[in-house]
C-alpha atoms as a PDB file:
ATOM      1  CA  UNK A   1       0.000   0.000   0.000  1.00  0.00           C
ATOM      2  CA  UNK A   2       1.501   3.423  -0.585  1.00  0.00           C
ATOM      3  CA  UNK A   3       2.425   5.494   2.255  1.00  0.00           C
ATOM      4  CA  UNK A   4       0.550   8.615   3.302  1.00  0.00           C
ATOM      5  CA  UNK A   5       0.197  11.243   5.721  1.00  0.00           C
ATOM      6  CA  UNK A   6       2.310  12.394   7.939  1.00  0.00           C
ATOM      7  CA  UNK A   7       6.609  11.820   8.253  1.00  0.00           C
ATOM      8  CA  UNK A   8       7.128  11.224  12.238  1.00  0.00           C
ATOM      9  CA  UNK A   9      10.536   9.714  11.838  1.00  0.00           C
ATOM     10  CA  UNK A  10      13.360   8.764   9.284  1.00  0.00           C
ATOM     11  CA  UNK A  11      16.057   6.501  10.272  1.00  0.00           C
ATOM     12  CA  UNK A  12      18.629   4.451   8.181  1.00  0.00           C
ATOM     13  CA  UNK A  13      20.804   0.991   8.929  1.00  0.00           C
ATOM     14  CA  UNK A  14      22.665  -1.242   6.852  1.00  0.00           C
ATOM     15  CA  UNK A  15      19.998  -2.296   4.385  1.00  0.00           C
ATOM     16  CA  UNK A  16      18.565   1.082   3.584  1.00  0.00           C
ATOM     17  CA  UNK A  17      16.132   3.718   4.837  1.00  0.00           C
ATOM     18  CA  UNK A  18      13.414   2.715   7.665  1.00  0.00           C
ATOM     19  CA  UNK A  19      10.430   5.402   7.640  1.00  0.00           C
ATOM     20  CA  UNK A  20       7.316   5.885   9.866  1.00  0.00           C
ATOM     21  CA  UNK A  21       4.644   7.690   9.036  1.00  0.00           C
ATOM     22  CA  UNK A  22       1.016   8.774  10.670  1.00  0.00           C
ATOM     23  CA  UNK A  23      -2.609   9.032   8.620  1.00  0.00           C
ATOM     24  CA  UNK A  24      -5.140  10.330  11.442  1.00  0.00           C
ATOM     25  CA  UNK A  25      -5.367   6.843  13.284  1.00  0.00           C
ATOM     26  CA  UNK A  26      -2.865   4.498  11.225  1.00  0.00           C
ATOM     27  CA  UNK A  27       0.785   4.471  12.098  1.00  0.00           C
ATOM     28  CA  UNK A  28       2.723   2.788   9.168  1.00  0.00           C
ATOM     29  CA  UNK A  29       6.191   1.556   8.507  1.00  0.00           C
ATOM     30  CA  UNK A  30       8.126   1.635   5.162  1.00  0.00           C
ATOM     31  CA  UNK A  31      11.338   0.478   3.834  1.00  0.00           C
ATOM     32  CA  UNK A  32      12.714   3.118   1.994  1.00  0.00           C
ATOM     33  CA  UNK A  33      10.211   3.529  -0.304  1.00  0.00           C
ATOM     34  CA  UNK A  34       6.315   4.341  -1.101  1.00  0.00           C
ATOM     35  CA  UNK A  35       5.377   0.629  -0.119  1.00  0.00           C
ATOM     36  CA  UNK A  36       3.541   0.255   3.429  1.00  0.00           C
ATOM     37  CA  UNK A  37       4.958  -2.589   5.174  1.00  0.00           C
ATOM     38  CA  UNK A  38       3.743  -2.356   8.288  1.00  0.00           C
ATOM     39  CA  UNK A  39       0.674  -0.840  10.191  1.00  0.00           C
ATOM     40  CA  UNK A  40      -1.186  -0.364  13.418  1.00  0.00           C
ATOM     41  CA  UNK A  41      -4.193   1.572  14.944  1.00  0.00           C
ATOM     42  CA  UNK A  42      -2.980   3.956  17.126  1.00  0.00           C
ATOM     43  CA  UNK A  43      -6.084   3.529  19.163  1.00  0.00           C
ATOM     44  CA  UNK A  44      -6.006   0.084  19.199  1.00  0.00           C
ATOM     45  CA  UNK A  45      -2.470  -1.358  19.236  1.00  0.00           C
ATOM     46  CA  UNK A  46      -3.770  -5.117  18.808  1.00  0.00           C
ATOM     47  CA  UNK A  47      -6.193  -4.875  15.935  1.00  0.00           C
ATOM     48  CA  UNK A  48      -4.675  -6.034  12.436  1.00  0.00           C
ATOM     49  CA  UNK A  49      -5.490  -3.426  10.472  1.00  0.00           C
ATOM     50  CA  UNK A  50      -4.295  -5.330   7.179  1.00  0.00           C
ATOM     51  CA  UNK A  51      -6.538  -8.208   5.395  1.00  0.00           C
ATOM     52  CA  UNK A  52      -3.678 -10.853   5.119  1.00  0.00           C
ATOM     53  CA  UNK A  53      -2.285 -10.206   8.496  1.00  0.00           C
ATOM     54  CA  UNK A  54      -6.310 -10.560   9.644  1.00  0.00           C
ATOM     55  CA  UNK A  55      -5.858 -13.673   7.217  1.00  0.00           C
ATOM     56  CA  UNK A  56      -3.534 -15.181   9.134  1.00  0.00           C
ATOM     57  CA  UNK A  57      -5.066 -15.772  11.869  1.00  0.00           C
ATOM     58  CA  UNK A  58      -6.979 -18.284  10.805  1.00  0.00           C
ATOM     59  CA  UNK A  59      -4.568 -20.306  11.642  1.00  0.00           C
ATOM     60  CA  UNK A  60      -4.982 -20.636  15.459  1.00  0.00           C
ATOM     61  CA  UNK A  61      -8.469 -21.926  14.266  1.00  0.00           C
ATOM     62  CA  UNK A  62      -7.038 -24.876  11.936  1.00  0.00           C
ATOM     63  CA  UNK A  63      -4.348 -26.325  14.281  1.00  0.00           C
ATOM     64  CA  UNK A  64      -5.153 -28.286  16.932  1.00  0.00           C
ATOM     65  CA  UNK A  65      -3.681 -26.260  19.806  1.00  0.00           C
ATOM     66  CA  UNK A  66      -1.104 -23.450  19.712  1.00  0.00           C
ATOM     67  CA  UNK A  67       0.871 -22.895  22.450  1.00  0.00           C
ATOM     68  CA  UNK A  68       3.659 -21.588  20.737  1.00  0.00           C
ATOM     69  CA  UNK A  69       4.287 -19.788  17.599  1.00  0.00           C
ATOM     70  CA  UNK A  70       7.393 -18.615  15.456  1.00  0.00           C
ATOM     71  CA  UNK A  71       6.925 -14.735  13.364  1.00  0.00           C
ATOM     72  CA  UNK A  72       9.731 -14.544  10.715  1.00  0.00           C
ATOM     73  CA  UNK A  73       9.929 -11.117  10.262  1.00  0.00           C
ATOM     74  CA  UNK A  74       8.386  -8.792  12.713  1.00  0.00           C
ATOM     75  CA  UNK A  75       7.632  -5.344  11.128  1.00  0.00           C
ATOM     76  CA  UNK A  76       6.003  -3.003  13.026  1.00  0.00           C
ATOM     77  CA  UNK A  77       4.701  -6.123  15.895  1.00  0.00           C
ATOM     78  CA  UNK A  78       1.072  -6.294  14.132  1.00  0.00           C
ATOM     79  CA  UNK A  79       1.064  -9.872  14.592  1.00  0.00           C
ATOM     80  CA  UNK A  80       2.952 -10.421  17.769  1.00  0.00           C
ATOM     81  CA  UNK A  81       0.771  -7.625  19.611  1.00  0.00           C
ATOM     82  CA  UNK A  82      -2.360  -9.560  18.393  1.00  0.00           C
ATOM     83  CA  UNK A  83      -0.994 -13.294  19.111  1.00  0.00           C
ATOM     84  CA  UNK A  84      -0.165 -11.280  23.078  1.00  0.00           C
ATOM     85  CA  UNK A  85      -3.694  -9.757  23.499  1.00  0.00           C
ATOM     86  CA  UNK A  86      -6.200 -12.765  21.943  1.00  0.00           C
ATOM     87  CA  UNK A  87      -4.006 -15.420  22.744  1.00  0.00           C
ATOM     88  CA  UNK A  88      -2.938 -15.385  26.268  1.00  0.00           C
ATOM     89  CA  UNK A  89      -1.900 -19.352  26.573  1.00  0.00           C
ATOM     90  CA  UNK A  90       0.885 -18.298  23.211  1.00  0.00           C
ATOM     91  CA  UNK A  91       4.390 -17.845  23.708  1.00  0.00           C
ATOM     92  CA  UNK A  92       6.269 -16.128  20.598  1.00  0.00           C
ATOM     93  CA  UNK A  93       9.495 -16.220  19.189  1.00  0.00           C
ATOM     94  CA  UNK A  94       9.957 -13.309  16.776  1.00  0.00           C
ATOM     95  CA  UNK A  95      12.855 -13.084  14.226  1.00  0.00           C
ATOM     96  CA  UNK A  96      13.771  -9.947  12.824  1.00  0.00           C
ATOM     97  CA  UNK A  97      17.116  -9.754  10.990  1.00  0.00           C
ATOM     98  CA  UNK A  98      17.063  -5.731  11.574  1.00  0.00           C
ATOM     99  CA  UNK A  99      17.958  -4.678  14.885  1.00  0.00           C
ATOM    100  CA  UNK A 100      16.558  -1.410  14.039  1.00  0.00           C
ATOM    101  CA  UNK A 101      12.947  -2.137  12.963  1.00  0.00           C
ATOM    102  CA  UNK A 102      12.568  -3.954  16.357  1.00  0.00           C
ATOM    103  CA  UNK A 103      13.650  -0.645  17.829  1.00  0.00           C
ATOM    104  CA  UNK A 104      11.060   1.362  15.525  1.00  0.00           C
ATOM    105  CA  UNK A 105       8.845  -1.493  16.468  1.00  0.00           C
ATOM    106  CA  UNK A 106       9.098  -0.806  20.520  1.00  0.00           C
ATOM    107  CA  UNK A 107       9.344   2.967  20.102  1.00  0.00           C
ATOM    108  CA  UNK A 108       6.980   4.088  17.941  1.00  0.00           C
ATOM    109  CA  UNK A 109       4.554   0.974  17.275  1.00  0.00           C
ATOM    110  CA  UNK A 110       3.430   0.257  21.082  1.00  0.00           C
ATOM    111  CA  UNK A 111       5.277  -3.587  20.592  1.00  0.00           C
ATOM    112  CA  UNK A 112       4.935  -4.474  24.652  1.00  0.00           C
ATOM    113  CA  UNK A 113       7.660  -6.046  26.683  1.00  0.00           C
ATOM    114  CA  UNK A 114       6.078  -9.186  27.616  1.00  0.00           C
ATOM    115  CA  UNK A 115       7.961 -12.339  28.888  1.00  0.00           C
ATOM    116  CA  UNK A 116       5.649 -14.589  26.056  1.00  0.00           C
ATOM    117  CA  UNK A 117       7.766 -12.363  23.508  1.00  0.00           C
ATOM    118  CA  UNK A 118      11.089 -13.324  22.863  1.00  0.00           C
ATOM    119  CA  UNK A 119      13.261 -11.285  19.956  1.00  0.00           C
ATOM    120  CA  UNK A 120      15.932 -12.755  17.899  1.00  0.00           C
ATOM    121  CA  UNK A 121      18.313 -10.410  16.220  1.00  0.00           C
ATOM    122  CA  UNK A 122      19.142 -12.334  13.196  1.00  0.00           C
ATOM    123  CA  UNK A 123      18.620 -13.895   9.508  1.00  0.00           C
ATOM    124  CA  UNK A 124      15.213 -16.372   9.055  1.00  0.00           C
ATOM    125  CA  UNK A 125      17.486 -18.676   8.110  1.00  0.00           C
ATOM    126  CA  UNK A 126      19.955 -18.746  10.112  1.00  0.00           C
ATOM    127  CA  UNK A 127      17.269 -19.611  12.801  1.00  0.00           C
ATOM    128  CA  UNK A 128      15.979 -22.114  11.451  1.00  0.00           C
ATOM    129  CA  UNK A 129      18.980 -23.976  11.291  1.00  0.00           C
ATOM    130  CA  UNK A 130      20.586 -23.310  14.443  1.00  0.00           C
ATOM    131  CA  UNK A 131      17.975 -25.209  16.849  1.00  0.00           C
ATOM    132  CA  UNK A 132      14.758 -23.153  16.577  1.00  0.00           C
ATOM    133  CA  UNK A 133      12.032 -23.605  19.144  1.00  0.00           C
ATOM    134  CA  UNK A 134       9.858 -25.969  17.894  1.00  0.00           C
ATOM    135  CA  UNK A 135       6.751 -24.343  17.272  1.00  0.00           C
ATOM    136  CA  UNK A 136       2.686 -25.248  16.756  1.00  0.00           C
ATOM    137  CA  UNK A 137       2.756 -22.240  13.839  1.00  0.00           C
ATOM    138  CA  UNK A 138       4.759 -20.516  11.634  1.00  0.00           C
ATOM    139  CA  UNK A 139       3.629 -17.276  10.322  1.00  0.00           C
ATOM    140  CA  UNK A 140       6.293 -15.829   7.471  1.00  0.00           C
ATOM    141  CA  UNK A 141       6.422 -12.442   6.312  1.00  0.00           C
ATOM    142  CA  UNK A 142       9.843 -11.627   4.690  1.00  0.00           C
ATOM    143  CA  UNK A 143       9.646  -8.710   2.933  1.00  0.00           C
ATOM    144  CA  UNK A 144      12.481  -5.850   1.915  1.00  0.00           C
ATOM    145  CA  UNK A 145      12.216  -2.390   0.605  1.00  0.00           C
ATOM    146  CA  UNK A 146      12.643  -4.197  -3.174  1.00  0.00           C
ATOM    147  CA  UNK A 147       9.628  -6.517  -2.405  1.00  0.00           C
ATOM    148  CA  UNK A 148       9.597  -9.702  -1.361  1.00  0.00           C
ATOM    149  CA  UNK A 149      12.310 -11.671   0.167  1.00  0.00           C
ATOM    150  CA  UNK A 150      12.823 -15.015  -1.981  1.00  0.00           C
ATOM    151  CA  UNK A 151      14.040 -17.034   0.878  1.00  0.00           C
ATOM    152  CA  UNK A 152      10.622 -17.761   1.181  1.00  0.00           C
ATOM    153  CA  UNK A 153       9.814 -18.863  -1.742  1.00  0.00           C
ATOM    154  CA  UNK A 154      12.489 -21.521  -1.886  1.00  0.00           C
ATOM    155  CA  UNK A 155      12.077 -24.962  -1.495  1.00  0.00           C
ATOM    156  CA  UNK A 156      15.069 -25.611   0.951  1.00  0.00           C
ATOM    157  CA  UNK A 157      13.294 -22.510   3.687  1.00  0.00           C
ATOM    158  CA  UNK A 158      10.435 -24.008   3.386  1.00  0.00           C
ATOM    159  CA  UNK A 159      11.523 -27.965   4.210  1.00  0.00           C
ATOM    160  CA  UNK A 160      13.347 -25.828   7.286  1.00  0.00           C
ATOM    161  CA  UNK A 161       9.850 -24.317   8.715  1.00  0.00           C
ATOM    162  CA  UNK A 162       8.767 -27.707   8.184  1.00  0.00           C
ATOM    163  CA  UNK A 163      11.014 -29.311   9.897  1.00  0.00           C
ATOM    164  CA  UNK A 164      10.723 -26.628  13.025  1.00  0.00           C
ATOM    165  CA  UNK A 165       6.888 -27.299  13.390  1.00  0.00           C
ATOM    166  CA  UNK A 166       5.837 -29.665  15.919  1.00  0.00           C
ATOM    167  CA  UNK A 167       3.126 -32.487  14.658  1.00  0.00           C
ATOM    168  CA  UNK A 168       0.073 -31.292  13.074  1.00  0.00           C
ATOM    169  CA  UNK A 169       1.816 -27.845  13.053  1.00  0.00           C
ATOM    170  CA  UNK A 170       1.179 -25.295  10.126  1.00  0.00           C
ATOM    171  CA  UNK A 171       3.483 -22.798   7.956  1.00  0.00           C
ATOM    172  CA  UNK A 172       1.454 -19.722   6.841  1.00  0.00           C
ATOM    173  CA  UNK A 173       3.219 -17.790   4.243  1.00  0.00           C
ATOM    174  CA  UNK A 174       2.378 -14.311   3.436  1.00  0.00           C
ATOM    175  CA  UNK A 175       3.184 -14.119  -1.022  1.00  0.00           C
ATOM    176  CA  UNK A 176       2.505 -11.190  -2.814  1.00  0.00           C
ATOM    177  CA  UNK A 177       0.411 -11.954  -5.995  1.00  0.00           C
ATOM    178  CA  UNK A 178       2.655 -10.048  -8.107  1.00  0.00           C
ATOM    179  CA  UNK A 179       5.910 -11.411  -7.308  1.00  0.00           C
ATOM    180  CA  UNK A 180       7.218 -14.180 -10.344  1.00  0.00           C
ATOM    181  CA  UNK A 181       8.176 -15.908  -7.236  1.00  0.00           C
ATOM    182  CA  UNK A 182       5.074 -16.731  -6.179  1.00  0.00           C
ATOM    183  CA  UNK A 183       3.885 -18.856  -8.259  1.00  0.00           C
ATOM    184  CA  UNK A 184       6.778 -20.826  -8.360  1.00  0.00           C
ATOM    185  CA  UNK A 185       6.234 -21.476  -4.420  1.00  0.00           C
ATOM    186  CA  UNK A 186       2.839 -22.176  -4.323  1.00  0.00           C
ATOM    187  CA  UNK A 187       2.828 -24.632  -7.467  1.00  0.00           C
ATOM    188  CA  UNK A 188       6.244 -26.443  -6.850  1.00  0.00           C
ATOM    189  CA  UNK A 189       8.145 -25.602  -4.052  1.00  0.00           C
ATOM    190  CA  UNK A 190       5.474 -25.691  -0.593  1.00  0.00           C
ATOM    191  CA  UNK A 191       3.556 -28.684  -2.151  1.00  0.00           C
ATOM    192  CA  UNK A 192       6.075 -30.181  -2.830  1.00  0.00           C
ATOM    193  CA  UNK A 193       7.773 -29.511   0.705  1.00  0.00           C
ATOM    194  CA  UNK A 194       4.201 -30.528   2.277  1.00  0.00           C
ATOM    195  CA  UNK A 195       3.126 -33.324   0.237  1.00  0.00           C
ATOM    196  CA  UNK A 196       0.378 -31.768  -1.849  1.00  0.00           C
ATOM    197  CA  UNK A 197      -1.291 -30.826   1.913  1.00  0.00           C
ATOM    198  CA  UNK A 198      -1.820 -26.975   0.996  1.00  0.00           C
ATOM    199  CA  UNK A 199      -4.715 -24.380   0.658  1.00  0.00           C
ATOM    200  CA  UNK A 200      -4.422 -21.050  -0.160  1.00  0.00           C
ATOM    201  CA  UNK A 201      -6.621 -17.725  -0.349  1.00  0.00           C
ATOM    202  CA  UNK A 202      -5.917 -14.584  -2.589  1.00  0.00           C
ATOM    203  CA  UNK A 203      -6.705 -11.154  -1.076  1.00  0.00           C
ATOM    204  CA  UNK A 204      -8.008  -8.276  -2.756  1.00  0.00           C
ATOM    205  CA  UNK A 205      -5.115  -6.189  -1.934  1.00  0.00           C
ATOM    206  CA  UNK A 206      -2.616  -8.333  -4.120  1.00  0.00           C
ATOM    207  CA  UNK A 207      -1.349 -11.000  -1.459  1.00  0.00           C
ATOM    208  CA  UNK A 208      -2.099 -14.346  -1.228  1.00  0.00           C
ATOM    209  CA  UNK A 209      -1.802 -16.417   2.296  1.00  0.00           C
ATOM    210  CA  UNK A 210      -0.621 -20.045   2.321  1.00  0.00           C
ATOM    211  CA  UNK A 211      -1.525 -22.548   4.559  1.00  0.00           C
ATOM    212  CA  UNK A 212       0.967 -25.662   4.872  1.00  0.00           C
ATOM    213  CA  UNK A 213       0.084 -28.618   7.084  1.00  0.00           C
ATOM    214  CA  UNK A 214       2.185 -31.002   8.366  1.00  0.00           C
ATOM    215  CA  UNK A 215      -0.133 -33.264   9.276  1.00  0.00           C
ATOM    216  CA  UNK A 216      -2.526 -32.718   6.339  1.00  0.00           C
ATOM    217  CA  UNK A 217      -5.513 -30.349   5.844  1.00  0.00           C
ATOM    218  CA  UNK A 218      -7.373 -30.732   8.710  1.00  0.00           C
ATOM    219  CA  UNK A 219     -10.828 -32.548   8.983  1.00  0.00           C
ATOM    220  CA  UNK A 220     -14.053 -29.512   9.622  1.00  0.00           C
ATOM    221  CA  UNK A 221     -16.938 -29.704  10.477  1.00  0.00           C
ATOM    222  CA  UNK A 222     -17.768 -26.125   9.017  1.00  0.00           C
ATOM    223  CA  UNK A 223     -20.647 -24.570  11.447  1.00  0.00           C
ATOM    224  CA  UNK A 224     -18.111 -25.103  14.512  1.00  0.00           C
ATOM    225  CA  UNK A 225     -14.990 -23.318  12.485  1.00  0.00           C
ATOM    226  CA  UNK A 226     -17.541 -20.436  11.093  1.00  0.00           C
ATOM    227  CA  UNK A 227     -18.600 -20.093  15.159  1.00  0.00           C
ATOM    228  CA  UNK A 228     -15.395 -19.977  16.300  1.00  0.00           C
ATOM    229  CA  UNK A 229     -14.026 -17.649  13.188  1.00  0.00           C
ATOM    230  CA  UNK A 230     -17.028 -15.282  14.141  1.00  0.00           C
ATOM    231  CA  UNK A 231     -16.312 -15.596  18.053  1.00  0.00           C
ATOM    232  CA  UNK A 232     -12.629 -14.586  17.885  1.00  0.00           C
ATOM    233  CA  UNK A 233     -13.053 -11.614  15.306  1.00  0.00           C
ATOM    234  CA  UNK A 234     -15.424 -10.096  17.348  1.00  0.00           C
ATOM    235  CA  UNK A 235     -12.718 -10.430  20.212  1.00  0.00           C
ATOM    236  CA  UNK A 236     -10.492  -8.790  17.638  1.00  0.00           C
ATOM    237  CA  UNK A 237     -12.802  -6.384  15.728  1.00  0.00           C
ATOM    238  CA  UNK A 238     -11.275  -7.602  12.526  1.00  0.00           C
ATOM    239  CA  UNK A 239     -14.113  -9.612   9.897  1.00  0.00           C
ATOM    240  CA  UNK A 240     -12.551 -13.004  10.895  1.00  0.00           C
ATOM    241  CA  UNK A 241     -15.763 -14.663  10.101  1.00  0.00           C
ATOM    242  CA  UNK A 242     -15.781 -13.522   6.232  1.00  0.00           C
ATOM    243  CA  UNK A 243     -11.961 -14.621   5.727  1.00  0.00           C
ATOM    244  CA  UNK A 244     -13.171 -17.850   6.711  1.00  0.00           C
ATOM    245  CA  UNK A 245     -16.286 -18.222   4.538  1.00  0.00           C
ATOM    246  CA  UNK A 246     -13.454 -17.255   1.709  1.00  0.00           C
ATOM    247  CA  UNK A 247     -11.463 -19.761   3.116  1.00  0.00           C
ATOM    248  CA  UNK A 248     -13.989 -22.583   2.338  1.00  0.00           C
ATOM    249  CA  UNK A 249     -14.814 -21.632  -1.001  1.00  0.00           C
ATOM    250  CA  UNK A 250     -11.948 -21.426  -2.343  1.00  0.00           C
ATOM    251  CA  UNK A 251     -10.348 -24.288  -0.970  1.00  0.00           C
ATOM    252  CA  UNK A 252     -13.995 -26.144  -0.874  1.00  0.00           C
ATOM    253  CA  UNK A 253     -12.140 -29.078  -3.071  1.00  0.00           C
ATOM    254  CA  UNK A 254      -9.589 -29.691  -0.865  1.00  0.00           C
ATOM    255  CA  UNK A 255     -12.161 -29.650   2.452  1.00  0.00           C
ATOM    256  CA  UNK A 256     -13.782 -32.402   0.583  1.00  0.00           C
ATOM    257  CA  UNK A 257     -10.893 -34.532   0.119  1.00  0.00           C
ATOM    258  CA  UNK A 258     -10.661 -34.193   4.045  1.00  0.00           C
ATOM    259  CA  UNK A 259     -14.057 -34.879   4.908  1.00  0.00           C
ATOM    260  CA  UNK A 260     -15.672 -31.298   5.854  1.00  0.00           C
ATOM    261  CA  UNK A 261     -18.401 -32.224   7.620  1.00  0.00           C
ATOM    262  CA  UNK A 262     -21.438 -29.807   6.952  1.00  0.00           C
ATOM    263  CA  UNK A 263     -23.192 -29.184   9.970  1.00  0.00           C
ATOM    264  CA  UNK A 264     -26.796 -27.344   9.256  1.00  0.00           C
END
């Protein structure tokens, strides 16, 4: 999305310039350029003001139980400051490979310092493979001032998230529709990586969410998972009820293979 309103603060670091910028209630973060990376309500810290972060969520409805979940890439906290106020039984580790967006992230973007948060200075990758804390999800948002990061879009990151999820655990990858890259990683590379066991739903705003399974796409019965989707985006104020209707349809094949159940 392209950035707006008003400049509160320029910084640079060692990848480029980091920008944050105010539009009556919406705080945003950029990367050096007119591209939006990050945003919050300023009123309400917690609430995902973005569709595929909102998207995302999802997840905590398709896995079994999450009591822990790995971010890989932290932005402006959106995620992590929603995971902390929704999900009080989650611990987080966050990975964020530049020390100074976790800064802007604390300073200006209300990220708490809460004991379920831990912060890792460093490279997604080099995480993964130096014994990461196995995890119930994995929610992947790698993005740089250029676009988005192709680490994630390669088959070798994506065995590694694999192999960091605990059974039944789930990668959800944030793509951007109009990256060449993703369609490479959502035809070849994740099913590939997670045996054919994906779904998928395109956003209006140009990004598509992934969801990976490790222990296959999970049996629904579809009145219980619209109840719950409607029960926890009221809790949220974010339309968590529609992204799930979406959710079904467009993956309604692949529910079918895995018995959804239809409850009337």
């Amino acid at each position: 999305m392209p950035q707006s309103g008003q400049l509160l603060h320029h910084c640079r670091d060692e990848w480029g310039d980091l920008s944050v910028h105010q539009d009556a209630g919406r705080r945003m973060l950029c990367f050096g350029n007119t591209v939006e990376q990050s945003c919050i309500d300023i009123h309400q810290p917690a609430r995902l003001c973005h569709h595929y972060t909102q998207v995302m969520m999802l997840g905590f409805l398709l896995a079994p139980t999450v009591r822990h979940c790995t971010l890989l890439g932290l932005g402006a906290g959106a995620l992590a400051q929603a995971v902390l106020a929704h999900h009080s039984g989650c611990k987080i580790d966050a990975v964020e490979m530049r020390p100074k967006v976790v800064e802007l992230a604390q300073t200006w973007f209300a990220l708490p310092d809460d004991k379920r948060l831990r912060l890792h200075p460093k490279d997604a990758w080099e995480y993964l493979n130096h014994n990461p804390v196995p995890t119930d999800l994995i929610l992947t948002d790698l993005y740089l001032g250029e676009g988005m990061n192709e680490l994630q879009a390669r088959q070798h990151f994506l065995a590694a998230c694999r192999g960091a999820l605990k059974p039944n655990g789930i990668l959800i990858c944030n793509y951007w529709l109009k990256s060449s890259l993703t369609s490479h990683a959502l035809n070849e590379a994740l099913q590939t990586v997670f045996d054919q066991q994906v779904m998928t739903l395109s956003i209006p705003d140009g990004n598509c969410i992934a969801f990976a399974f490790d222990g296959g796409i999970p049996r629904l019965h579809s009145k219980q998972f619209m109840q719950a989707a409607e029960a926890l985006g009221k809790n949220m104020d974010i339309p968590l009820q529609k992204h799930a209707r979406a959710l079904l349809h467009e993956n309604r094949q692949a529910f079918r293979h895995s018995r959804l159940i239809e409850l009337k």
